[in-house]
PDB file of N, CA and C in Angstrom:
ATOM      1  N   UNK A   1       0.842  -1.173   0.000  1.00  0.00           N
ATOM      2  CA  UNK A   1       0.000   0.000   0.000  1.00  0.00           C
ATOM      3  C   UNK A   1       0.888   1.237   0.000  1.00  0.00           C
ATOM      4  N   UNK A   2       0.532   1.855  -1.172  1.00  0.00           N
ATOM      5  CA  UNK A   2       1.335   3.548  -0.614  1.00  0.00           C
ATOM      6  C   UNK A   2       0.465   4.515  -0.023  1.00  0.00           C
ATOM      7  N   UNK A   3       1.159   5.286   0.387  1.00  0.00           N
ATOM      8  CA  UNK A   3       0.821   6.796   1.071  1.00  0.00           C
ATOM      9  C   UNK A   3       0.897   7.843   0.284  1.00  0.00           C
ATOM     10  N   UNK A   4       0.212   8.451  -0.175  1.00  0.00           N
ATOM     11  CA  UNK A   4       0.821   9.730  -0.622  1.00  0.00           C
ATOM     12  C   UNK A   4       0.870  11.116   0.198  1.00  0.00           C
ATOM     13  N   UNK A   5       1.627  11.662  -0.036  1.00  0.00           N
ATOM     14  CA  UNK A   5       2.241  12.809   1.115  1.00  0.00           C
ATOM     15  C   UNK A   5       1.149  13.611   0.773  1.00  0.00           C
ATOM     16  N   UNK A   6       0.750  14.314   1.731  1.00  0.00           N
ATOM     17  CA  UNK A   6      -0.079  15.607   2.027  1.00  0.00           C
ATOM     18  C   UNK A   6       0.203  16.657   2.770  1.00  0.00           C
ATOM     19  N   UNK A   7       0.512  17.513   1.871  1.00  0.00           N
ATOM     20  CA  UNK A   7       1.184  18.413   2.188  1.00  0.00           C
ATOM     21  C   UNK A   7       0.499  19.794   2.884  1.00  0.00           C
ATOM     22  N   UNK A   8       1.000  20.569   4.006  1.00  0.00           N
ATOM     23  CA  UNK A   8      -0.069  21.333   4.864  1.00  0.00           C
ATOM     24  C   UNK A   8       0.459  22.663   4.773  1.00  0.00           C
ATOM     25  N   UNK A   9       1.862  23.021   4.652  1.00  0.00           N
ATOM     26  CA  UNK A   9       2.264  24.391   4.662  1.00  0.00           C
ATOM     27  C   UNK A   9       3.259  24.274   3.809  1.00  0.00           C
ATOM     28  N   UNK A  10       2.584  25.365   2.910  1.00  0.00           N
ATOM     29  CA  UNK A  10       3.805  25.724   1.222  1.00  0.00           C
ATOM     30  C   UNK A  10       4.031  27.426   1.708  1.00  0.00           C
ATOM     31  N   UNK A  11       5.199  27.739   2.292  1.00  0.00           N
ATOM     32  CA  UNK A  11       6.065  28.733   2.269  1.00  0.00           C
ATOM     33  C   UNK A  11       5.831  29.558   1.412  1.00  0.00           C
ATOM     34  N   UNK A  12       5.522  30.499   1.192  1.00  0.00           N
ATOM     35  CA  UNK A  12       5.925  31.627   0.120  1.00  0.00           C
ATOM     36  C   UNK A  12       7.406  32.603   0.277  1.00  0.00           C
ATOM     37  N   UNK A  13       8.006  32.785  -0.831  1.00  0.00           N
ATOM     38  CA  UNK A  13       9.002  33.344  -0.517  1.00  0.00           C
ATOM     39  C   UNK A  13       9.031  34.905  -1.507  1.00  0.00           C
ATOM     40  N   UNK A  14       9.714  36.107  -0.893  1.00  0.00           N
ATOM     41  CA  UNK A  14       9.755  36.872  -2.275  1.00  0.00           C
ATOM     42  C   UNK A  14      11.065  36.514  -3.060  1.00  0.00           C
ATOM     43  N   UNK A  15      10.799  37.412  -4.315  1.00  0.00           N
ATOM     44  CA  UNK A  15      11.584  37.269  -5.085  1.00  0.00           C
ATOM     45  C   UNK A  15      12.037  38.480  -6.107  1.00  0.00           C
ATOM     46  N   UNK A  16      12.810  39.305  -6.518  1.00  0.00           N
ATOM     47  CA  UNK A  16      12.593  40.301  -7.500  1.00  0.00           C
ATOM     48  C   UNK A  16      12.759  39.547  -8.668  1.00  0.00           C
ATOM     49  N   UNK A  17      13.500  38.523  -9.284  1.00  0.00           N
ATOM     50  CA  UNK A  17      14.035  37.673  -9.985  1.00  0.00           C
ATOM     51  C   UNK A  17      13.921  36.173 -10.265  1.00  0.00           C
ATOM     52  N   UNK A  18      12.437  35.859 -10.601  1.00  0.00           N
ATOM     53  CA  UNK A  18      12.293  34.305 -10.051  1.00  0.00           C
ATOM     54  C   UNK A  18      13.028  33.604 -11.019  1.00  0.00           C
ATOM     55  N   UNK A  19      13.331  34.163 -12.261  1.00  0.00           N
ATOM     56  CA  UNK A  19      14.115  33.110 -13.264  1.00  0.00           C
ATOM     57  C   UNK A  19      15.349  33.131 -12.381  1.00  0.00           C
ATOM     58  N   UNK A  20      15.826  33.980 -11.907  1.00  0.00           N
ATOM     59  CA  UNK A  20      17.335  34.146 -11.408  1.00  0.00           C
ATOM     60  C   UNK A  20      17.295  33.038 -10.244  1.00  0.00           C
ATOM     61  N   UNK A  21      16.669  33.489  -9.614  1.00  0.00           N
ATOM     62  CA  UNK A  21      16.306  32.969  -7.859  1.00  0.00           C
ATOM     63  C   UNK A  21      16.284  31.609  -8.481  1.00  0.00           C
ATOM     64  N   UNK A  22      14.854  31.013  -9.125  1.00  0.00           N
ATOM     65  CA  UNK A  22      15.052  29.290  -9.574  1.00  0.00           C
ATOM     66  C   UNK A  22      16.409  28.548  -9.443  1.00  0.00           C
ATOM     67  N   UNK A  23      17.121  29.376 -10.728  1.00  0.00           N
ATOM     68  CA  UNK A  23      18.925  28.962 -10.968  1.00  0.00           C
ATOM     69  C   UNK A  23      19.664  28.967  -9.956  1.00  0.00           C
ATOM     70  N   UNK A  24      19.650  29.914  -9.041  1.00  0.00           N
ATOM     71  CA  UNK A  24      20.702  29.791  -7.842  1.00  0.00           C
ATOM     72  C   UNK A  24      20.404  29.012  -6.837  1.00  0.00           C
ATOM     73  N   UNK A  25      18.807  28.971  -6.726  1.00  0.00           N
ATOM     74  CA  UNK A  25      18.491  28.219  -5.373  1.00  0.00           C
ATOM     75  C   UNK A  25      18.143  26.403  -6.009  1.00  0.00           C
ATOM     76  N   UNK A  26      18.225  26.272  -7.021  1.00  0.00           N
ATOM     77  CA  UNK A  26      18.926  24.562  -7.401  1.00  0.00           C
ATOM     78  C   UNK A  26      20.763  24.883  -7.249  1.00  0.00           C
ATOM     79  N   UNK A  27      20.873  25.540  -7.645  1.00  0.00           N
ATOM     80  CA  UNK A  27      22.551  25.369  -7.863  1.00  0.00           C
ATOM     81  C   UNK A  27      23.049  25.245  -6.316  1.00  0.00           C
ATOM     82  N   UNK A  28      22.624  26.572  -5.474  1.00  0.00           N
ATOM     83  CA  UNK A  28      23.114  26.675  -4.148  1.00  0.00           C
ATOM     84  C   UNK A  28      22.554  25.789  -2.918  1.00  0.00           C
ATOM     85  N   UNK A  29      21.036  25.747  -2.991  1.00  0.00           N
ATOM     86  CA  UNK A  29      20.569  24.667  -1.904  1.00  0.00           C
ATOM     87  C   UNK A  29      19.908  23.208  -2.036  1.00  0.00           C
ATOM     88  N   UNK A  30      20.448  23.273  -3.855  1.00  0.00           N
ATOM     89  CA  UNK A  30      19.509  21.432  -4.106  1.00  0.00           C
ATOM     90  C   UNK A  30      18.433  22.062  -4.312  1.00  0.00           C
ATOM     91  N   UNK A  31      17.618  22.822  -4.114  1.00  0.00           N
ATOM     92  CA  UNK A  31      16.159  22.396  -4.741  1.00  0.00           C
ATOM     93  C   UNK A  31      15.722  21.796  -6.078  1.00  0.00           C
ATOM     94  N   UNK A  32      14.839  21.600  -6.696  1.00  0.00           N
ATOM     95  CA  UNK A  32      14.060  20.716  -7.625  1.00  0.00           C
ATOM     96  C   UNK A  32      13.102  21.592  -7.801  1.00  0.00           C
ATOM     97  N   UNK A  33      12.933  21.954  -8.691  1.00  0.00           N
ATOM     98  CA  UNK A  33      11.593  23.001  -9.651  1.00  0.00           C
ATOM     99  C   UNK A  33      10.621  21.369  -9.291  1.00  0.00           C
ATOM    100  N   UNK A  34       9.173  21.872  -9.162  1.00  0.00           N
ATOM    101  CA  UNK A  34       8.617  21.205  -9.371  1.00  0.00           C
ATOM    102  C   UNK A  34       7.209  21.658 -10.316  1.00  0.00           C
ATOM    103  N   UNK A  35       7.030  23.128 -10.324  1.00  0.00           N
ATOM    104  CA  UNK A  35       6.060  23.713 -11.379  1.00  0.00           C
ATOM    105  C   UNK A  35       6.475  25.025 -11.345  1.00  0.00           C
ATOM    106  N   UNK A  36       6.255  25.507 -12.815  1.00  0.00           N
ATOM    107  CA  UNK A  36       6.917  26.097 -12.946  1.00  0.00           C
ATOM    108  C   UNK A  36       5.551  27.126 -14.154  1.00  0.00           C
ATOM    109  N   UNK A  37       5.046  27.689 -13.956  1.00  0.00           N
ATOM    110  CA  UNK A  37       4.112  28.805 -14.712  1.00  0.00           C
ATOM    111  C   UNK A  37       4.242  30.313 -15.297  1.00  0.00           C
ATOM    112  N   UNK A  38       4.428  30.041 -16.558  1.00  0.00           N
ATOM    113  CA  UNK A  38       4.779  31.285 -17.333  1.00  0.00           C
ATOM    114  C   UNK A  38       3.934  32.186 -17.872  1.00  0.00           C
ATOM    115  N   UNK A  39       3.991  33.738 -18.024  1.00  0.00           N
ATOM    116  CA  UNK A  39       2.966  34.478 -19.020  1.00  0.00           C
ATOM    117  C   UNK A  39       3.099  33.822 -20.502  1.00  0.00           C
ATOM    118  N   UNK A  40       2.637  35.259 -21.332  1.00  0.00           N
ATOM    119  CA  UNK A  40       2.608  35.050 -22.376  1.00  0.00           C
ATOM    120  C   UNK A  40       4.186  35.485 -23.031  1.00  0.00           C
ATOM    121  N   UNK A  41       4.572  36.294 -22.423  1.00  0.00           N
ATOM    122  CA  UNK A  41       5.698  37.043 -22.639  1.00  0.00           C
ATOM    123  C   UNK A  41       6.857  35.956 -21.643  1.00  0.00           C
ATOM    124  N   UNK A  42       6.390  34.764 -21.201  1.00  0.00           N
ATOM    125  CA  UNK A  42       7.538  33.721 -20.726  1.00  0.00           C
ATOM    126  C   UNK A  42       8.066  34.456 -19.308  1.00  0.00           C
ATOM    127  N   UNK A  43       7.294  35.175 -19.004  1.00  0.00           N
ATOM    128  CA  UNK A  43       7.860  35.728 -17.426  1.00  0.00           C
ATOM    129  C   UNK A  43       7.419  34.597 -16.749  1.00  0.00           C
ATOM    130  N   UNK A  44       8.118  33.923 -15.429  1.00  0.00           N
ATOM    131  CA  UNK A  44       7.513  33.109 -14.565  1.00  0.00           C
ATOM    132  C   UNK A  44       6.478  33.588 -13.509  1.00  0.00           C
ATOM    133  N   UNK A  45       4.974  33.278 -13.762  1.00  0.00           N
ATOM    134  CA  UNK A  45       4.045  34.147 -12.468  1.00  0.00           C
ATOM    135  C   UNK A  45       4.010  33.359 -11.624  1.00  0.00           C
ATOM    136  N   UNK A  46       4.551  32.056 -11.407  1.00  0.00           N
ATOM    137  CA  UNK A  46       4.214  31.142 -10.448  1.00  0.00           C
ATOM    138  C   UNK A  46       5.616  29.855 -10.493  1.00  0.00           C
ATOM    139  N   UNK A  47       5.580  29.838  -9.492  1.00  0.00           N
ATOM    140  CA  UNK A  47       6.609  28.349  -9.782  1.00  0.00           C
ATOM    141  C   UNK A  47       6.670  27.840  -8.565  1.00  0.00           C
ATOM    142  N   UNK A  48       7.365  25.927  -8.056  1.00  0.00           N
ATOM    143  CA  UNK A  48       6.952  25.619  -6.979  1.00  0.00           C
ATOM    144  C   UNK A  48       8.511  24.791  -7.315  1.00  0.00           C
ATOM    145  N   UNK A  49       9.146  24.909  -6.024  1.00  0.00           N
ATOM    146  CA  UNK A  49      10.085  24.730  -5.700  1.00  0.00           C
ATOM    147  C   UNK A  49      10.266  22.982  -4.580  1.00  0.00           C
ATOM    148  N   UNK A  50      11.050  22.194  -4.628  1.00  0.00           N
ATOM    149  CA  UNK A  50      10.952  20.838  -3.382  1.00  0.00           C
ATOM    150  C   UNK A  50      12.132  20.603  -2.989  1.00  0.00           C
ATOM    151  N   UNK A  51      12.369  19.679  -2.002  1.00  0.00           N
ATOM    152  CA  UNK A  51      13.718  19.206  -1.713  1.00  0.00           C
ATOM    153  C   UNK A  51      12.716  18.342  -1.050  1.00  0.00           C
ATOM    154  N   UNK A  52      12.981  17.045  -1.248  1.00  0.00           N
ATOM    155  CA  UNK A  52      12.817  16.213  -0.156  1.00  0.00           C
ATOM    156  C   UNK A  52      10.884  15.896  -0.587  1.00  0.00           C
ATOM    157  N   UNK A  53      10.238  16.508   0.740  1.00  0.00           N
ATOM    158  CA  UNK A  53       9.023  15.782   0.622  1.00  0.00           C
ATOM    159  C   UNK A  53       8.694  16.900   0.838  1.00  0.00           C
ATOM    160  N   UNK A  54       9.273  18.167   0.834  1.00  0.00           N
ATOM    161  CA  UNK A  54       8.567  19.521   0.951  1.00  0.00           C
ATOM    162  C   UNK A  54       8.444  20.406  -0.295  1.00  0.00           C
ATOM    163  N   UNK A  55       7.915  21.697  -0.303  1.00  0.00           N
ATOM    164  CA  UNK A  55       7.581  22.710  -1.217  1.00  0.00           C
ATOM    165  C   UNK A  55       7.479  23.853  -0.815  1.00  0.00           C
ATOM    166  N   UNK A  56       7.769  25.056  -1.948  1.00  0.00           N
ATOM    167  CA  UNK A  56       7.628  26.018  -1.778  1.00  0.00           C
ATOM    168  C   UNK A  56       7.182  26.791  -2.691  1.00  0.00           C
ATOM    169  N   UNK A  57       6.517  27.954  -2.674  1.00  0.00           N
ATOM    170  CA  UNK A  57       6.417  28.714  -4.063  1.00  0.00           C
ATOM    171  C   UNK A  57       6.587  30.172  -3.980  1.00  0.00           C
ATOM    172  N   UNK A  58       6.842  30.712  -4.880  1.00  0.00           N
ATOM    173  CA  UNK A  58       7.445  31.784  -5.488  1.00  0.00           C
ATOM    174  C   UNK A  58       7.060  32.431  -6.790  1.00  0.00           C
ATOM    175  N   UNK A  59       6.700  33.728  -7.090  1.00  0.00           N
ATOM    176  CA  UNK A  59       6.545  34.055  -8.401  1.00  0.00           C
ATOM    177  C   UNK A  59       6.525  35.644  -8.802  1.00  0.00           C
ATOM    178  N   UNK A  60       6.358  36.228  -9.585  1.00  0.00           N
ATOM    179  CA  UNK A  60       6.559  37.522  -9.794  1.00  0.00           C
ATOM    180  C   UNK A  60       5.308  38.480  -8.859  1.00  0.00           C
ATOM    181  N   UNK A  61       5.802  39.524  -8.502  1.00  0.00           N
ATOM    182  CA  UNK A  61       5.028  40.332  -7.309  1.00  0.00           C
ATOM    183  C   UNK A  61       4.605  39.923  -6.267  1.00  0.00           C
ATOM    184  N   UNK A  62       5.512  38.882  -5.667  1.00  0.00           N
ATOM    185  CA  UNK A  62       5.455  38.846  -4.253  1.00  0.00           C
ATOM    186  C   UNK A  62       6.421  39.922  -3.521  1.00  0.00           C
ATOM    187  N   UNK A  63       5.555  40.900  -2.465  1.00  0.00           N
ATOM    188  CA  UNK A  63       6.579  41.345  -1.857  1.00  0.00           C
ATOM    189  C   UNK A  63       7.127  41.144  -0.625  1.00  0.00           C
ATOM    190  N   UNK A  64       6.867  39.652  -0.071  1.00  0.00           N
ATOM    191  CA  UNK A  64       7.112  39.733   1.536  1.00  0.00           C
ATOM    192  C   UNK A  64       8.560  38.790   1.377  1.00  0.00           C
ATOM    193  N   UNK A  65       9.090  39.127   3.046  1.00  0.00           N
ATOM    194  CA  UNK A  65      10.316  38.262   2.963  1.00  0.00           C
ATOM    195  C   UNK A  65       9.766  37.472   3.350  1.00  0.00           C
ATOM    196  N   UNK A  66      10.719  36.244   3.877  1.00  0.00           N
ATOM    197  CA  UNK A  66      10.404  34.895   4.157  1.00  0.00           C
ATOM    198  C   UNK A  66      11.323  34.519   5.534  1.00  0.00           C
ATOM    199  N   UNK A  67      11.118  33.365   6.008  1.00  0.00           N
ATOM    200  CA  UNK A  67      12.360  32.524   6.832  1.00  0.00           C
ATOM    201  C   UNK A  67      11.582  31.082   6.392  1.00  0.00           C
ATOM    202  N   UNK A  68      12.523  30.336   6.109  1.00  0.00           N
ATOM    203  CA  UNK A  68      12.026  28.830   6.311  1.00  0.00           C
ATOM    204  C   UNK A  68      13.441  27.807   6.704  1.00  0.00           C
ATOM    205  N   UNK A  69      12.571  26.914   7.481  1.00  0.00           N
ATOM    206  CA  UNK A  69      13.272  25.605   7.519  1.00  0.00           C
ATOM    207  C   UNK A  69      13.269  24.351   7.065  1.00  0.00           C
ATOM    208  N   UNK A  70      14.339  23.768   6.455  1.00  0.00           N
ATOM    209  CA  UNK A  70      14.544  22.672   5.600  1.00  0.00           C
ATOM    210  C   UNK A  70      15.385  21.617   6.406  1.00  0.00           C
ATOM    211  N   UNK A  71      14.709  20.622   6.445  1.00  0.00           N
ATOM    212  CA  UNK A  71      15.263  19.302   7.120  1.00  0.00           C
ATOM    213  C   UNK A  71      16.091  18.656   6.045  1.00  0.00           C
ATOM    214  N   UNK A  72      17.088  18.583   6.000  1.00  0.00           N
ATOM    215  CA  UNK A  72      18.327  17.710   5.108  1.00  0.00           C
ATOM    216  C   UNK A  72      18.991  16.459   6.059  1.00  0.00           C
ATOM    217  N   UNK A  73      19.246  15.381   5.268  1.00  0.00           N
ATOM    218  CA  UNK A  73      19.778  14.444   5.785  1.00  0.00           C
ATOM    219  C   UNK A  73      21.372  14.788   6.128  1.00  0.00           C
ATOM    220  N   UNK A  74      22.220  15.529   5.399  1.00  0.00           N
ATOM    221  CA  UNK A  74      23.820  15.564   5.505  1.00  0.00           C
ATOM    222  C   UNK A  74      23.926  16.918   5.684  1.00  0.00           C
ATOM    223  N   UNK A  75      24.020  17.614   6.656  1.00  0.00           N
ATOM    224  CA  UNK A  75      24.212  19.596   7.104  1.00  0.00           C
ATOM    225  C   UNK A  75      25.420  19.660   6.207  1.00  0.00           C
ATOM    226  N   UNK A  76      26.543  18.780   6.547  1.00  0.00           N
ATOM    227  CA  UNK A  76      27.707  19.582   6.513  1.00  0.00           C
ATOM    228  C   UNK A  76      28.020  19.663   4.380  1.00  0.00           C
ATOM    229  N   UNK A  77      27.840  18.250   4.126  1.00  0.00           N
ATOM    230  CA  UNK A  77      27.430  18.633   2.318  1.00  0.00           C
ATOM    231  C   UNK A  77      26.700  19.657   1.997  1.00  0.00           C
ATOM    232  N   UNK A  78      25.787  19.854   2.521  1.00  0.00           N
ATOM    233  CA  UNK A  78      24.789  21.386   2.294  1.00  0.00           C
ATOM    234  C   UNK A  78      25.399  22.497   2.517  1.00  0.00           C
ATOM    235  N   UNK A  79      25.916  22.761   3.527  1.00  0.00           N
ATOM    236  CA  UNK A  79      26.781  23.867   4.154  1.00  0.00           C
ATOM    237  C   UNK A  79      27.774  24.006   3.008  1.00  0.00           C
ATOM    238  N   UNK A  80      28.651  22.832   3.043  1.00  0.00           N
ATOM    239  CA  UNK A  80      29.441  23.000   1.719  1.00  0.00           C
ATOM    240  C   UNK A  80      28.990  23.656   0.196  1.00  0.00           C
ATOM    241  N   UNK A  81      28.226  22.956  -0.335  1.00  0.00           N
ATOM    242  CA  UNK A  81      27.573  23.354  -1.091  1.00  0.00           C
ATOM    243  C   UNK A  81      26.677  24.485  -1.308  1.00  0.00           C
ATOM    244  N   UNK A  82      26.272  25.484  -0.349  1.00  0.00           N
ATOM    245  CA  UNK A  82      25.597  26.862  -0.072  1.00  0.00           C
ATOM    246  C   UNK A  82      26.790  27.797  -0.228  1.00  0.00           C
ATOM    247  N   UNK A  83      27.805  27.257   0.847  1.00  0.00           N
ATOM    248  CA  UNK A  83      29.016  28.246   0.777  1.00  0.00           C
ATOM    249  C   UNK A  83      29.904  28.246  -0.737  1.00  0.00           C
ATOM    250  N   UNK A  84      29.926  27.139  -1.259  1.00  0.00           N
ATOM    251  CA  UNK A  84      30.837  26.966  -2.782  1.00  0.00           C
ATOM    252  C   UNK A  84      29.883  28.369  -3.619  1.00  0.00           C
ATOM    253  N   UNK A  85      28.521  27.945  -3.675  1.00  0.00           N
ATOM    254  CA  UNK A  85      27.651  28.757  -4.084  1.00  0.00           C
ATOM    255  C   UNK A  85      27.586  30.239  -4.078  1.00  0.00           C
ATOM    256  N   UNK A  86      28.182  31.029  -3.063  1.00  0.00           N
ATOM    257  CA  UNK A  86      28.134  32.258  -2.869  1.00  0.00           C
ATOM    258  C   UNK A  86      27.298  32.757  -1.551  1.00  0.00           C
ATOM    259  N   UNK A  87      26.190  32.006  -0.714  1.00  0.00           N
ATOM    260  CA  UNK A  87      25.379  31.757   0.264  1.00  0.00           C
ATOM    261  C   UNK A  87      26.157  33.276   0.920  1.00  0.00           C
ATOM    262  N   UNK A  88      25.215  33.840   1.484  1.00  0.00           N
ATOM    263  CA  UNK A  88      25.460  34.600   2.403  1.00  0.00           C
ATOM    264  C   UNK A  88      25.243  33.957   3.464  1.00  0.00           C
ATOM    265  N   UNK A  89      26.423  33.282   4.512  1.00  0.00           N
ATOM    266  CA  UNK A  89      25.824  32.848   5.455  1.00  0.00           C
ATOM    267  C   UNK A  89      25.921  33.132   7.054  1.00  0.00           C
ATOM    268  N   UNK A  90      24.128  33.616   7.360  1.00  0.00           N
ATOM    269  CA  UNK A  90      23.813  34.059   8.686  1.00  0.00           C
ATOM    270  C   UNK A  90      24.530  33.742   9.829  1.00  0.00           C
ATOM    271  N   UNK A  91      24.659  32.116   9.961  1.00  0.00           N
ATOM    272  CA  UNK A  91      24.701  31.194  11.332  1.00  0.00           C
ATOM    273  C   UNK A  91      25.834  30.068  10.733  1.00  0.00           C
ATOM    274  N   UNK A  92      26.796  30.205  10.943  1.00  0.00           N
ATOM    275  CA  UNK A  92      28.018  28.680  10.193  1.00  0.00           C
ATOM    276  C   UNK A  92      27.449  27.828  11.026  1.00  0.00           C
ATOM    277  N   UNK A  93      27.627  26.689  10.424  1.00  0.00           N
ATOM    278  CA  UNK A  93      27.301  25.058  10.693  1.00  0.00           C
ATOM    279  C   UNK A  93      27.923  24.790  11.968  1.00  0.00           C
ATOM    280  N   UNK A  94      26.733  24.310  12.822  1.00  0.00           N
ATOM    281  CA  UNK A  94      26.887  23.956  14.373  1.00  0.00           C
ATOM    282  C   UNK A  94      26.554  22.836  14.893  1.00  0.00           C
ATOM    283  N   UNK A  95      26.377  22.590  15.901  1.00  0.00           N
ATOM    284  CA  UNK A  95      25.361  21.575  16.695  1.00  0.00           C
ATOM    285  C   UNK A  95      24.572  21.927  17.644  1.00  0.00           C
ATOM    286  N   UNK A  96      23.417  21.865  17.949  1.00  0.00           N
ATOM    287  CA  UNK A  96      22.253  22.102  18.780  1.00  0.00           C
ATOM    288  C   UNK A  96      22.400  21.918  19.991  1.00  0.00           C
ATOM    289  N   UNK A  97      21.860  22.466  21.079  1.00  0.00           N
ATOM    290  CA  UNK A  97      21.201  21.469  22.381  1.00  0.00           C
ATOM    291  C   UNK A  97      20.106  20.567  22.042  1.00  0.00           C
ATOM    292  N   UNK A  98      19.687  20.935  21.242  1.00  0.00           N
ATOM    293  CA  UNK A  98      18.391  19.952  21.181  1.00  0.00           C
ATOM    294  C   UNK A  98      18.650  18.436  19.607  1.00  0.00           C
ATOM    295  N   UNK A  99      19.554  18.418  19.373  1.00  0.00           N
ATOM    296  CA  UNK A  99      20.159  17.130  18.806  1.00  0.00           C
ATOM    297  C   UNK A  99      20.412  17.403  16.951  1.00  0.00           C
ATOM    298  N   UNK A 100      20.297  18.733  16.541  1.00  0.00           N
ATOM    299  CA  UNK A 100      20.400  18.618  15.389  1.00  0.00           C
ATOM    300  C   UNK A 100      21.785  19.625  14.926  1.00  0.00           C
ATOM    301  N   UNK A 101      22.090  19.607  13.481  1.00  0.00           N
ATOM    302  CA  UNK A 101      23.453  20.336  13.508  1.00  0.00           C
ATOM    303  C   UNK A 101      22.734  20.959  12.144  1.00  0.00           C
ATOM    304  N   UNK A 102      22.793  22.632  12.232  1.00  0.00           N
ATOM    305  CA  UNK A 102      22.177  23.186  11.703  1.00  0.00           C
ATOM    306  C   UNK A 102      23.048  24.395  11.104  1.00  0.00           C
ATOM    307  N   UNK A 103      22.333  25.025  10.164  1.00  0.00           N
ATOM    308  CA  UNK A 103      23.031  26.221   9.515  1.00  0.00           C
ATOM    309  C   UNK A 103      21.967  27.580   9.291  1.00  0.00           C
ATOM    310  N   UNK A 104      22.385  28.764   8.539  1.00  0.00           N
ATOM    311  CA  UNK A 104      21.309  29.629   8.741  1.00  0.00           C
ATOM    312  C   UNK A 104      21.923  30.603   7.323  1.00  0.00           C
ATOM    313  N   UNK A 105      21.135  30.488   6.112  1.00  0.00           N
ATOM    314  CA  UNK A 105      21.787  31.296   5.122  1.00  0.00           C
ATOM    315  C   UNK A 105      20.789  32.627   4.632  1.00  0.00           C
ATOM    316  N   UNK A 106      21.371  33.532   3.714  1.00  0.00           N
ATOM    317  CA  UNK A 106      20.369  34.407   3.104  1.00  0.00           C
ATOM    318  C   UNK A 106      20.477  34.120   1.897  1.00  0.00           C
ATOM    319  N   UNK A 107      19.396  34.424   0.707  1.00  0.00           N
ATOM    320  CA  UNK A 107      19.311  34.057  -0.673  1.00  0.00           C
ATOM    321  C   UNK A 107      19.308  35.536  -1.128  1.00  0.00           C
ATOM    322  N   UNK A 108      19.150  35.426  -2.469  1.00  0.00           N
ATOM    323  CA  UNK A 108      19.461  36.672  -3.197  1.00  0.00           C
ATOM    324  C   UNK A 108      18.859  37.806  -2.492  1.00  0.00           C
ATOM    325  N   UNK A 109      17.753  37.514  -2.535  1.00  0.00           N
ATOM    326  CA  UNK A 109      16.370  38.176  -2.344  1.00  0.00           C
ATOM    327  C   UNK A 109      16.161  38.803  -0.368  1.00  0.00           C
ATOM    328  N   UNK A 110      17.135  38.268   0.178  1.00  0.00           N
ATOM    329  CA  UNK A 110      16.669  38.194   1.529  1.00  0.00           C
ATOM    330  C   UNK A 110      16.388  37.679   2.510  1.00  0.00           C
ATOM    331  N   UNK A 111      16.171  36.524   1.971  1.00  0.00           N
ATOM    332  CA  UNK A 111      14.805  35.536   2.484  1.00  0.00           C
ATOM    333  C   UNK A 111      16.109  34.846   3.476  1.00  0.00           C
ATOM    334  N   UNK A 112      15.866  34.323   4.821  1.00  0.00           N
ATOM    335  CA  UNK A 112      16.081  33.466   5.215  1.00  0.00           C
ATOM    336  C   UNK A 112      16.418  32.017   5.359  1.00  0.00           C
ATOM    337  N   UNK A 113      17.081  31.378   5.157  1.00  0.00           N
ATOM    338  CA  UNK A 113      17.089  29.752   5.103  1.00  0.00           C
ATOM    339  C   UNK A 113      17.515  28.929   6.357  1.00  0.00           C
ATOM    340  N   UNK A 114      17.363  28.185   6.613  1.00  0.00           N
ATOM    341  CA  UNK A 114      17.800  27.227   7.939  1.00  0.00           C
ATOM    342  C   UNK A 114      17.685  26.121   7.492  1.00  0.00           C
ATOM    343  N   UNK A 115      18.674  25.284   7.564  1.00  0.00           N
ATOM    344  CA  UNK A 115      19.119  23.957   6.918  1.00  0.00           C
ATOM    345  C   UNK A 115      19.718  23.216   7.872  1.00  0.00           C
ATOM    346  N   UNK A 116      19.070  21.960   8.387  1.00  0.00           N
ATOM    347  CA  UNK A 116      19.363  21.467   9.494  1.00  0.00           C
ATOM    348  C   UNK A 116      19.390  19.859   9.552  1.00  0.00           C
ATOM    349  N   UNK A 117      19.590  18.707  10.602  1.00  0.00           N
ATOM    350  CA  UNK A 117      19.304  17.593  10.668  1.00  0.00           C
ATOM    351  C   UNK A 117      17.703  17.501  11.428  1.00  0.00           C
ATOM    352  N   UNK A 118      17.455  18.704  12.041  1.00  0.00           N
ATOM    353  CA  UNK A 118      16.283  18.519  13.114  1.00  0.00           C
ATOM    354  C   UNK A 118      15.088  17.868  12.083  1.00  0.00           C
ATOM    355  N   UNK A 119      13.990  17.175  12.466  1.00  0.00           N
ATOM    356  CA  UNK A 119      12.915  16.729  11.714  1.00  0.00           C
ATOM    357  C   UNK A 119      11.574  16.822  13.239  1.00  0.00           C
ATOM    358  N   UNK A 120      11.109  18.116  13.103  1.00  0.00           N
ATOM    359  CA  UNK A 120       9.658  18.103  13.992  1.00  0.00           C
ATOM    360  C   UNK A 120       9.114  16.838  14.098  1.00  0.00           C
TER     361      UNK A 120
END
């Protein structure tokens, strides 16, 4: 029998640049486009972003910032890979009191990231 995931909270993030933002945030944090919605003129008005079993979305005239957290299996490959990237990063790669080893970056745009082992 499978399960299929049901998903309860999709993040919004801003963006001035979602074609840009897409490219860096696969290149810099792994994400996976998962939809991706264009005008007529090929601007992106919508697009939905995953890693893992989560999502996010993003698209032209959003103006709020964001913070989110992303549960990753390996911090310190991620960390690596954010920092190779250019990552502005908030919080360098640590370990918790409460059992997870976590990081804290900014994206083009502002937005917050937290990339961690913790899983709620």
């Amino acid at each position: 029998m499978t399960s299929e995931v049901r998903r309860t909270f999709y993040p919004l993030i801003a963006t001035a640049d979602p074609e840009r933002s897409m490219e860096w945030l696969e290149k810099a944090f792994g994400f996976v486009p998962h939809e991706v919605h264009r005008d007529g003129s090929g601007t992106i008005v919508h697009a939905e972003m995953g890693y893992d079993t989560g999502l996010f979305m993003f698209g032209a005239g959003v103006h709020v910032k964001a913070a989110v957290y992303v549960a990753i299996d390996d911090p310190d490959e991620h960390h690596a890979r954010a920092k190779a990237a250019g990552a502005e990063i908030l919080r360098e790669l640590a370990d918790t009191d409460y059992g997870s080893r976590d990081y804290a970056a900014r994206d083009l745009d502002g937005n917050e990231w937290y990339f961690g082992a913790y899983r709620p």
